[in-house]
PDB file of N, CA and C in Angstrom:
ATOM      1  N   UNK A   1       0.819  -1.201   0.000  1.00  0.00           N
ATOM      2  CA  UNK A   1       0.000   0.000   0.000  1.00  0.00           C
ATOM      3  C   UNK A   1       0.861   1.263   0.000  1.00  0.00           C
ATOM      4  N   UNK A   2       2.311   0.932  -0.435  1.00  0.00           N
ATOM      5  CA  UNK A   2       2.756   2.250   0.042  1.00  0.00           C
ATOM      6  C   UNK A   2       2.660   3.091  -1.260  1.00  0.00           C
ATOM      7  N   UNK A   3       2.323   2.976  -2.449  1.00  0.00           N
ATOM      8  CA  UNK A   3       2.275   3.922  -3.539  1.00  0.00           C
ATOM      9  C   UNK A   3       0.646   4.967  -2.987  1.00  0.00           C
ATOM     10  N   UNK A   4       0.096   4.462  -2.476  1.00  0.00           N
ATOM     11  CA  UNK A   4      -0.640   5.779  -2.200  1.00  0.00           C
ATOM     12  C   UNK A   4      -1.015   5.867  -0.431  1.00  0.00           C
ATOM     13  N   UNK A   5      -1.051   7.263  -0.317  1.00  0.00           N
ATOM     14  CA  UNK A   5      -1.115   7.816   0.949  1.00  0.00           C
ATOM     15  C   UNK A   5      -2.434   7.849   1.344  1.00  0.00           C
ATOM     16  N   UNK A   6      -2.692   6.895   2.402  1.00  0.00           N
ATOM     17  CA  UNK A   6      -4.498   6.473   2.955  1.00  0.00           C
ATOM     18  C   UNK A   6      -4.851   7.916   3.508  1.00  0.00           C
ATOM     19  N   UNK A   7      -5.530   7.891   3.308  1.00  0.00           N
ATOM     20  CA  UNK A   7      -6.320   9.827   4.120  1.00  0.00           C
ATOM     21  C   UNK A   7      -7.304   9.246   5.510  1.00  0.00           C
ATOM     22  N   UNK A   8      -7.502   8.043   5.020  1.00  0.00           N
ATOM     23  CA  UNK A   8      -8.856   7.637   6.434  1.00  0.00           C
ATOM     24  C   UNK A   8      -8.734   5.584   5.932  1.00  0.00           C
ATOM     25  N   UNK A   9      -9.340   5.402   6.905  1.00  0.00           N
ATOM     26  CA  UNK A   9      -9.665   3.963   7.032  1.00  0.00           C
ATOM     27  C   UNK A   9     -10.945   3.636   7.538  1.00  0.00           C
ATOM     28  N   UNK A  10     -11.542   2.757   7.033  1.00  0.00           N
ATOM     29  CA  UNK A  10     -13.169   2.364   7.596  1.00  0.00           C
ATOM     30  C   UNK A  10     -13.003   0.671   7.397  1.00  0.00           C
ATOM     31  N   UNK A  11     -13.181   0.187   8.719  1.00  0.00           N
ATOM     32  CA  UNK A  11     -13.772  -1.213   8.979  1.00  0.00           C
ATOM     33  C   UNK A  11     -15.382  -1.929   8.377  1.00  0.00           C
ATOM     34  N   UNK A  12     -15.283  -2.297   8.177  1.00  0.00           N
ATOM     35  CA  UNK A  12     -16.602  -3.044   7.721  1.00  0.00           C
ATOM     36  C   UNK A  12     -16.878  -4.291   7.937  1.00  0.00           C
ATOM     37  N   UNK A  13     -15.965  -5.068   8.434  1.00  0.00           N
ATOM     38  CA  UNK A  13     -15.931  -6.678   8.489  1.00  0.00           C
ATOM     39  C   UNK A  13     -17.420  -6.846   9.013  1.00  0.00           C
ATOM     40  N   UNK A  14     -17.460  -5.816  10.687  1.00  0.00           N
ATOM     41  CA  UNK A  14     -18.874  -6.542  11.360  1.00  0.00           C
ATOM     42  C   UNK A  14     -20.246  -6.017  10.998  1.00  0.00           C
ATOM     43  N   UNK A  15     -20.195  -5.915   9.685  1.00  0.00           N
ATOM     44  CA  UNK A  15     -21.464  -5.692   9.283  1.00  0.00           C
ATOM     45  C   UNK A  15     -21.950  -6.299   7.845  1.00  0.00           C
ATOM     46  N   UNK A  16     -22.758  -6.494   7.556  1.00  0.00           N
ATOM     47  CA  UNK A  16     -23.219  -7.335   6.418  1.00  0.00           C
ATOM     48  C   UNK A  16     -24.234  -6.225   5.230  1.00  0.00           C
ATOM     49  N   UNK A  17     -24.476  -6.936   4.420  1.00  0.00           N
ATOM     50  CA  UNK A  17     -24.534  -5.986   3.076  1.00  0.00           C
ATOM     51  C   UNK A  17     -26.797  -5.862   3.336  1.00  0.00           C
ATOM     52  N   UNK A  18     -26.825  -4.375   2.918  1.00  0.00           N
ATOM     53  CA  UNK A  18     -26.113  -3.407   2.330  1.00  0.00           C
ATOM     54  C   UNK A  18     -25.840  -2.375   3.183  1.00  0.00           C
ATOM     55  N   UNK A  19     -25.530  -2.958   4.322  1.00  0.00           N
ATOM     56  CA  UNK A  19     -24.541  -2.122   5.246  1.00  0.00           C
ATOM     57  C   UNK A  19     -23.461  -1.901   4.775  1.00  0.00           C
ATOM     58  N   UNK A  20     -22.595  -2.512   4.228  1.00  0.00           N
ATOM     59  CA  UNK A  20     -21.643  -2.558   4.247  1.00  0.00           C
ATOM     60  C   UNK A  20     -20.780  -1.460   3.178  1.00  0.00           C
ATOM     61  N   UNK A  21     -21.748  -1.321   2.319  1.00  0.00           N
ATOM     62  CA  UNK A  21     -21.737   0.057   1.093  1.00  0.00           C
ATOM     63  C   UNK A  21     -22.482   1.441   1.992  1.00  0.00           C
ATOM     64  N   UNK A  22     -23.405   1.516   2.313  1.00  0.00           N
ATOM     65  CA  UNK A  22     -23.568   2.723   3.196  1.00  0.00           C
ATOM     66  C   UNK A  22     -22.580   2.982   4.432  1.00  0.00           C
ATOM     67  N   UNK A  23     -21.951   2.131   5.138  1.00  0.00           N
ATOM     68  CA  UNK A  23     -20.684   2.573   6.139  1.00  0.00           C
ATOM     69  C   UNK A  23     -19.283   3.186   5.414  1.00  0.00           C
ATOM     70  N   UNK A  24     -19.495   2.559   4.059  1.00  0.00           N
ATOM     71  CA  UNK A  24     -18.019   3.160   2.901  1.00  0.00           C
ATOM     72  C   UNK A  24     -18.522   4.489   2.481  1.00  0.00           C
ATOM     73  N   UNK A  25     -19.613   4.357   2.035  1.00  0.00           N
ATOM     74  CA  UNK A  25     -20.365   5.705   1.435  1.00  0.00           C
ATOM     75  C   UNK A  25     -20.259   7.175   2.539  1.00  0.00           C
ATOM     76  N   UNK A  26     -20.578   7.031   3.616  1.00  0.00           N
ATOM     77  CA  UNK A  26     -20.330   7.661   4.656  1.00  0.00           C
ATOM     78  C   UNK A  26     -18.811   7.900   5.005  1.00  0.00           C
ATOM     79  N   UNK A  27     -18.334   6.956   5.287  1.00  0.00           N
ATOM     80  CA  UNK A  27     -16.511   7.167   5.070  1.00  0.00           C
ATOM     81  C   UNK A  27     -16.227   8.198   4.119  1.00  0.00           C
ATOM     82  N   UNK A  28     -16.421   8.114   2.788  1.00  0.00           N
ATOM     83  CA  UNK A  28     -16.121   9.064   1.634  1.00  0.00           C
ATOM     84  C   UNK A  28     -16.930  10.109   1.645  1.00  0.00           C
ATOM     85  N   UNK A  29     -18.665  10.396   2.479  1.00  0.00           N
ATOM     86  CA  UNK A  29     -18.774  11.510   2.624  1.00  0.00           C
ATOM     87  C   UNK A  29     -17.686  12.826   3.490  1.00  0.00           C
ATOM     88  N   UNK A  30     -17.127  12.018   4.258  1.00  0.00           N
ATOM     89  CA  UNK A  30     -16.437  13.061   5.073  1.00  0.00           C
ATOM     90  C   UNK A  30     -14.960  13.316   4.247  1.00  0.00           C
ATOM     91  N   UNK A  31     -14.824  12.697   3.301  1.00  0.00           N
ATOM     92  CA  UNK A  31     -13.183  13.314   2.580  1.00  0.00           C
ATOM     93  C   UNK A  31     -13.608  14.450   2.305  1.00  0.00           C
ATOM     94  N   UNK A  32     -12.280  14.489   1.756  1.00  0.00           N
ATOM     95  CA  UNK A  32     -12.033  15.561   0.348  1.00  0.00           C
ATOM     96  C   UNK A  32     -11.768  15.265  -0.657  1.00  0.00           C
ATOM     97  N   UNK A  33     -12.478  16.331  -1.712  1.00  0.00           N
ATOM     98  CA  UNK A  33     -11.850  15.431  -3.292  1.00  0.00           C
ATOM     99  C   UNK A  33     -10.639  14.992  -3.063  1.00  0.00           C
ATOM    100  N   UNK A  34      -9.826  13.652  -3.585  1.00  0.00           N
ATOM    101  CA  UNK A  34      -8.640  13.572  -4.026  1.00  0.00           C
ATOM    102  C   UNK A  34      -7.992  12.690  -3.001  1.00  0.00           C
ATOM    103  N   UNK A  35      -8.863  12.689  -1.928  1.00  0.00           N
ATOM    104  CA  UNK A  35      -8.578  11.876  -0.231  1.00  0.00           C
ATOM    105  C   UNK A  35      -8.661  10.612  -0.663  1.00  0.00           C
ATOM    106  N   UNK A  36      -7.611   9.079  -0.395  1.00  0.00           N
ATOM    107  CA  UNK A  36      -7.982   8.369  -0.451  1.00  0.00           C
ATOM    108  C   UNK A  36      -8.304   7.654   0.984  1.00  0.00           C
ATOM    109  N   UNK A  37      -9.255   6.468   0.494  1.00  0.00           N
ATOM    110  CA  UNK A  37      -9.897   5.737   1.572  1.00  0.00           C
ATOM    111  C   UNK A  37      -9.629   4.117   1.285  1.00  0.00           C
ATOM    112  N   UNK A  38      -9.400   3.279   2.477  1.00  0.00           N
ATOM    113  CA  UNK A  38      -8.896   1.912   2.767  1.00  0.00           C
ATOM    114  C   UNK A  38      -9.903   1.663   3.293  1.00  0.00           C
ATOM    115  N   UNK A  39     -11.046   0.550   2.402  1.00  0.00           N
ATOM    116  CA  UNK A  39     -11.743  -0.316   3.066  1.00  0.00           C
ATOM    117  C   UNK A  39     -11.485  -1.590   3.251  1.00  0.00           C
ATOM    118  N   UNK A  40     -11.761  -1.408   4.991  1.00  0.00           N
ATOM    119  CA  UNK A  40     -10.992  -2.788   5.066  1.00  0.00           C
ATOM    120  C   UNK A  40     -12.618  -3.957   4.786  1.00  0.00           C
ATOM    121  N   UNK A  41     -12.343  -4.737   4.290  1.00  0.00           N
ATOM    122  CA  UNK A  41     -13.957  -5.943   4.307  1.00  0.00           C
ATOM    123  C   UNK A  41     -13.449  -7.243   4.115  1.00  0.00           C
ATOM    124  N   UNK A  42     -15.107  -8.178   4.374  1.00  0.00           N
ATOM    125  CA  UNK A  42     -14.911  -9.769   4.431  1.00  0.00           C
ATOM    126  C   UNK A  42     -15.097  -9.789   2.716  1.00  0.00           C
ATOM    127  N   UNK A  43     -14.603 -11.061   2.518  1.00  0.00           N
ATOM    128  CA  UNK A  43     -15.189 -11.970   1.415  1.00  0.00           C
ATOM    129  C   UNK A  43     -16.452 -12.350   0.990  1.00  0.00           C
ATOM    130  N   UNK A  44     -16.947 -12.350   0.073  1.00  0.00           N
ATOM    131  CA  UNK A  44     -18.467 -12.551  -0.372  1.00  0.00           C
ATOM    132  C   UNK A  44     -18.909 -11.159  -1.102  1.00  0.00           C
ATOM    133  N   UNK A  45     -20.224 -11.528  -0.483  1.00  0.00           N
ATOM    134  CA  UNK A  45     -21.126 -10.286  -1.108  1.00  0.00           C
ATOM    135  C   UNK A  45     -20.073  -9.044  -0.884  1.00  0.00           C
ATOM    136  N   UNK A  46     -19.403  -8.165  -0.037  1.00  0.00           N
ATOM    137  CA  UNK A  46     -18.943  -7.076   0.435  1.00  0.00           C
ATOM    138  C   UNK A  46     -17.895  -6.982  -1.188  1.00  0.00           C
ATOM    139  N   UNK A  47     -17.130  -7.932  -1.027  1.00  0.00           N
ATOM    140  CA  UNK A  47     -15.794  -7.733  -2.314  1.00  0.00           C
ATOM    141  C   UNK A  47     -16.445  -7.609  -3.875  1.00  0.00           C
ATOM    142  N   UNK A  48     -17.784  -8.142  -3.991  1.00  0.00           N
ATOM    143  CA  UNK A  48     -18.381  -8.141  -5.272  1.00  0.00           C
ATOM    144  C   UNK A  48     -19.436  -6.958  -4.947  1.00  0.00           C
ATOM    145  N   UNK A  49     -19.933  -6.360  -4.317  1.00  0.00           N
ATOM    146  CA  UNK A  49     -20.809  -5.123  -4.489  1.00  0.00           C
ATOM    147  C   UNK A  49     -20.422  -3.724  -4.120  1.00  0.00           C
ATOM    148  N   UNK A  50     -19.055  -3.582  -2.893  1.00  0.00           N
ATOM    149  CA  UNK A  50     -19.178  -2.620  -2.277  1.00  0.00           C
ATOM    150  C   UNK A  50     -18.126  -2.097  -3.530  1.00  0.00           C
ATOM    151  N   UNK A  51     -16.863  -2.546  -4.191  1.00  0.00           N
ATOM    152  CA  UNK A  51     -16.122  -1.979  -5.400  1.00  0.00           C
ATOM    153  C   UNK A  51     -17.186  -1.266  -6.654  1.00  0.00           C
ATOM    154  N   UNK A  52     -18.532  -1.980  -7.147  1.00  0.00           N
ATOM    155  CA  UNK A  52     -19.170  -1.891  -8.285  1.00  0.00           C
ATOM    156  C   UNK A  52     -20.227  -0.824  -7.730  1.00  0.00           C
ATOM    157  N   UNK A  53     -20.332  -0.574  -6.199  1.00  0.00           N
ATOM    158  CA  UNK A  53     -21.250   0.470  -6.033  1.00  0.00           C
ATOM    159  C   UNK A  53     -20.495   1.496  -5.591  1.00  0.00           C
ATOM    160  N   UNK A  54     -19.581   1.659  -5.220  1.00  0.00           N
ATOM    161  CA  UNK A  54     -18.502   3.105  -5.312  1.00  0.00           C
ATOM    162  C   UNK A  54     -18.390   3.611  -7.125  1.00  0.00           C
ATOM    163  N   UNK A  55     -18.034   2.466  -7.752  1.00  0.00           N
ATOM    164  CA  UNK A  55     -17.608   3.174  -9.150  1.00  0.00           C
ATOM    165  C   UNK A  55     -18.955   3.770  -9.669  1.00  0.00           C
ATOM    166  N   UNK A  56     -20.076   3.153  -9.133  1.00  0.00           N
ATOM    167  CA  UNK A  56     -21.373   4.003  -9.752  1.00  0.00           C
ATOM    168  C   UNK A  56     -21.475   5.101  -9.112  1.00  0.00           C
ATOM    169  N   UNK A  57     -20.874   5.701  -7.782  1.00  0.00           N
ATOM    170  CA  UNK A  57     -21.319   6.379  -7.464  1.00  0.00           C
ATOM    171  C   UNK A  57     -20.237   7.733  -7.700  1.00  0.00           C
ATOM    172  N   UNK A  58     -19.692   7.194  -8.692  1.00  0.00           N
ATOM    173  CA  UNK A  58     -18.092   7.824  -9.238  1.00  0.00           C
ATOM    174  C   UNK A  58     -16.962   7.912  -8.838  1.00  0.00           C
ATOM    175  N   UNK A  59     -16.541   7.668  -7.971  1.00  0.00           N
ATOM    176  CA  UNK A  59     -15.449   7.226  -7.260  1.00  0.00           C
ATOM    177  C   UNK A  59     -14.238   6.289  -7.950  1.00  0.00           C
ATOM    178  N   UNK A  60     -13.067   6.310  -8.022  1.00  0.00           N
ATOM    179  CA  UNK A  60     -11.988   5.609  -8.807  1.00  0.00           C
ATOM    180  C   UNK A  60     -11.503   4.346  -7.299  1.00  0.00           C
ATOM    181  N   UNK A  61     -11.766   3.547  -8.083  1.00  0.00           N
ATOM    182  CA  UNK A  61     -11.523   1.931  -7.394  1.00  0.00           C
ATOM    183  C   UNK A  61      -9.639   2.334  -7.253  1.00  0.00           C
ATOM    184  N   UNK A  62      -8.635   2.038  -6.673  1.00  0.00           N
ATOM    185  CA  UNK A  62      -7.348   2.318  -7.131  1.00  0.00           C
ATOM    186  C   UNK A  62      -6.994   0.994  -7.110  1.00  0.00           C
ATOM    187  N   UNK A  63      -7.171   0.137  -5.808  1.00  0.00           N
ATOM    188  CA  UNK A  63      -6.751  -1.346  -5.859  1.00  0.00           C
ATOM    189  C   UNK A  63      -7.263  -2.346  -4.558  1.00  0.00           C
ATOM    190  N   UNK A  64      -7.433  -3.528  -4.949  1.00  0.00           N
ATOM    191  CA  UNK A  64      -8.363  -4.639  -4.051  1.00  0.00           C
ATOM    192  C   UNK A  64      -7.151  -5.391  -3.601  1.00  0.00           C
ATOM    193  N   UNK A  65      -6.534  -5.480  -3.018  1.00  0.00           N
ATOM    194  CA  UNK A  65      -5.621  -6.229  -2.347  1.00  0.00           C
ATOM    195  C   UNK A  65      -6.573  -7.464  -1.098  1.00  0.00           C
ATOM    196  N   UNK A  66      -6.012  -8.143  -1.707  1.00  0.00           N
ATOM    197  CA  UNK A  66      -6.159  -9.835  -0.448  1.00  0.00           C
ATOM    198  C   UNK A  66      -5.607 -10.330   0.119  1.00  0.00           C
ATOM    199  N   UNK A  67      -6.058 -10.442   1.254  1.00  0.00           N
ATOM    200  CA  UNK A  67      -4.985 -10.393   2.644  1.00  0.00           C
ATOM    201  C   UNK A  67      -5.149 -11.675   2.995  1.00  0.00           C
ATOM    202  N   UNK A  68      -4.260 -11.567   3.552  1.00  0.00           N
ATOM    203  CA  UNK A  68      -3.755 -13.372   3.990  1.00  0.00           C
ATOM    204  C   UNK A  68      -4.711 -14.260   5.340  1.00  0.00           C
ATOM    205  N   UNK A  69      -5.999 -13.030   5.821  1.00  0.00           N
ATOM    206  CA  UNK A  69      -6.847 -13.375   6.504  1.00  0.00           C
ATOM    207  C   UNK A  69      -7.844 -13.802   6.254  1.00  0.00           C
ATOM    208  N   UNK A  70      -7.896 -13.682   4.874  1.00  0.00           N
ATOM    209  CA  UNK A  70      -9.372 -13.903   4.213  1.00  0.00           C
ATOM    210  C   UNK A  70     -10.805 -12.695   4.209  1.00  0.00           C
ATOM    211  N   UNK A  71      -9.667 -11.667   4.361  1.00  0.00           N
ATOM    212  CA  UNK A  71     -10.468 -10.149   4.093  1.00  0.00           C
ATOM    213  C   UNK A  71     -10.000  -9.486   2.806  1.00  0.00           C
ATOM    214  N   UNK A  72      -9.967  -8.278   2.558  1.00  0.00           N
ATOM    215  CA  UNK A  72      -9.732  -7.558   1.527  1.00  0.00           C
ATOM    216  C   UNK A  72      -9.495  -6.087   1.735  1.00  0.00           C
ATOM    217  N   UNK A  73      -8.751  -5.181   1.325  1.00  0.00           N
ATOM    218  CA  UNK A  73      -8.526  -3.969   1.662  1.00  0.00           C
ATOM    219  C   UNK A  73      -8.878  -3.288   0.051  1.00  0.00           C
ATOM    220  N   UNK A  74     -10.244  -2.348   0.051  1.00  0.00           N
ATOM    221  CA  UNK A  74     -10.091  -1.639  -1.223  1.00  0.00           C
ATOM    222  C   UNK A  74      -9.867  -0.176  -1.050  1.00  0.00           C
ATOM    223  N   UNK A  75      -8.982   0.029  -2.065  1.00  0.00           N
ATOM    224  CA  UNK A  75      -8.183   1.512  -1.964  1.00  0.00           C
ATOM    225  C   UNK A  75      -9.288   2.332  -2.757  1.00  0.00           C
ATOM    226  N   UNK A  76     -10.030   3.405  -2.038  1.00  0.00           N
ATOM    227  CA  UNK A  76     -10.468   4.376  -3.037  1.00  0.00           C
ATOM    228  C   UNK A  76     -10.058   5.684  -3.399  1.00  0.00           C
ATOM    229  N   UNK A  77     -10.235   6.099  -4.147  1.00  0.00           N
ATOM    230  CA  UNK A  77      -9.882   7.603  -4.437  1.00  0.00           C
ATOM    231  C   UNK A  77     -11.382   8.585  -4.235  1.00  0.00           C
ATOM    232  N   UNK A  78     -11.343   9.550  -3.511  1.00  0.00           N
ATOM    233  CA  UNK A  78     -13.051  10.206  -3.713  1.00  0.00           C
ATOM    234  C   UNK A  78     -12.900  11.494  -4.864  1.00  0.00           C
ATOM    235  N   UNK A  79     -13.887  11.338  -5.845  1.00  0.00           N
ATOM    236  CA  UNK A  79     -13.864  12.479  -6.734  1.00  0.00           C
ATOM    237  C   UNK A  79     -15.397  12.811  -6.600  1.00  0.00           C
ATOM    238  N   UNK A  80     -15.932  13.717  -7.447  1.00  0.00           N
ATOM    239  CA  UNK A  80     -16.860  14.940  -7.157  1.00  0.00           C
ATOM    240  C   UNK A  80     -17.822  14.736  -8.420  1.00  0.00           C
ATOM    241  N   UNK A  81     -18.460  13.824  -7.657  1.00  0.00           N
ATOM    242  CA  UNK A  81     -19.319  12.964  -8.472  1.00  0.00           C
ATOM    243  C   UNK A  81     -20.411  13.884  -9.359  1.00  0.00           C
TER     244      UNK A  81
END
């Protein structure tokens, strides 16, 4: 993760979908354009909806990294949808 500089971090593991896109959504309300954000999440539904409902909501995906726990960390960028 070190090519980009995290601005904030949001947990999500203990919550289930479609929680789990409104707790990210909220995370990225409080940036700033250009702020990136590290969601940390489980496997399943979270890794297949919460990436495809940020990019709708315009936001640049930067990268999904998989962790050796069986979670996932997705890097976002917030832009001005």
């Amino acid at each position: 993760m070190a090519e980009f500089r995290i601005t904030d971090t949001v947990d999500i593991t203990d919550v289930v979908c479609p929680v789990t896109f409104v707790k990210a959504k909220v995370a990225l309300e409080e940036l700033e354009e250009g702020d990136i954000l590290s969601i940390h999440m489980n496997d399943g539904e979270p890794v297949q909806n919460v990436p495809r409902s940020i990019k709708e909501e315009g936001h640049r995906v930067l990268k999904l990294i998989h962790n050796e726990d069986g979670t996932y960390d997705l890097i976002v960028q917030k832009t001005e949808a």
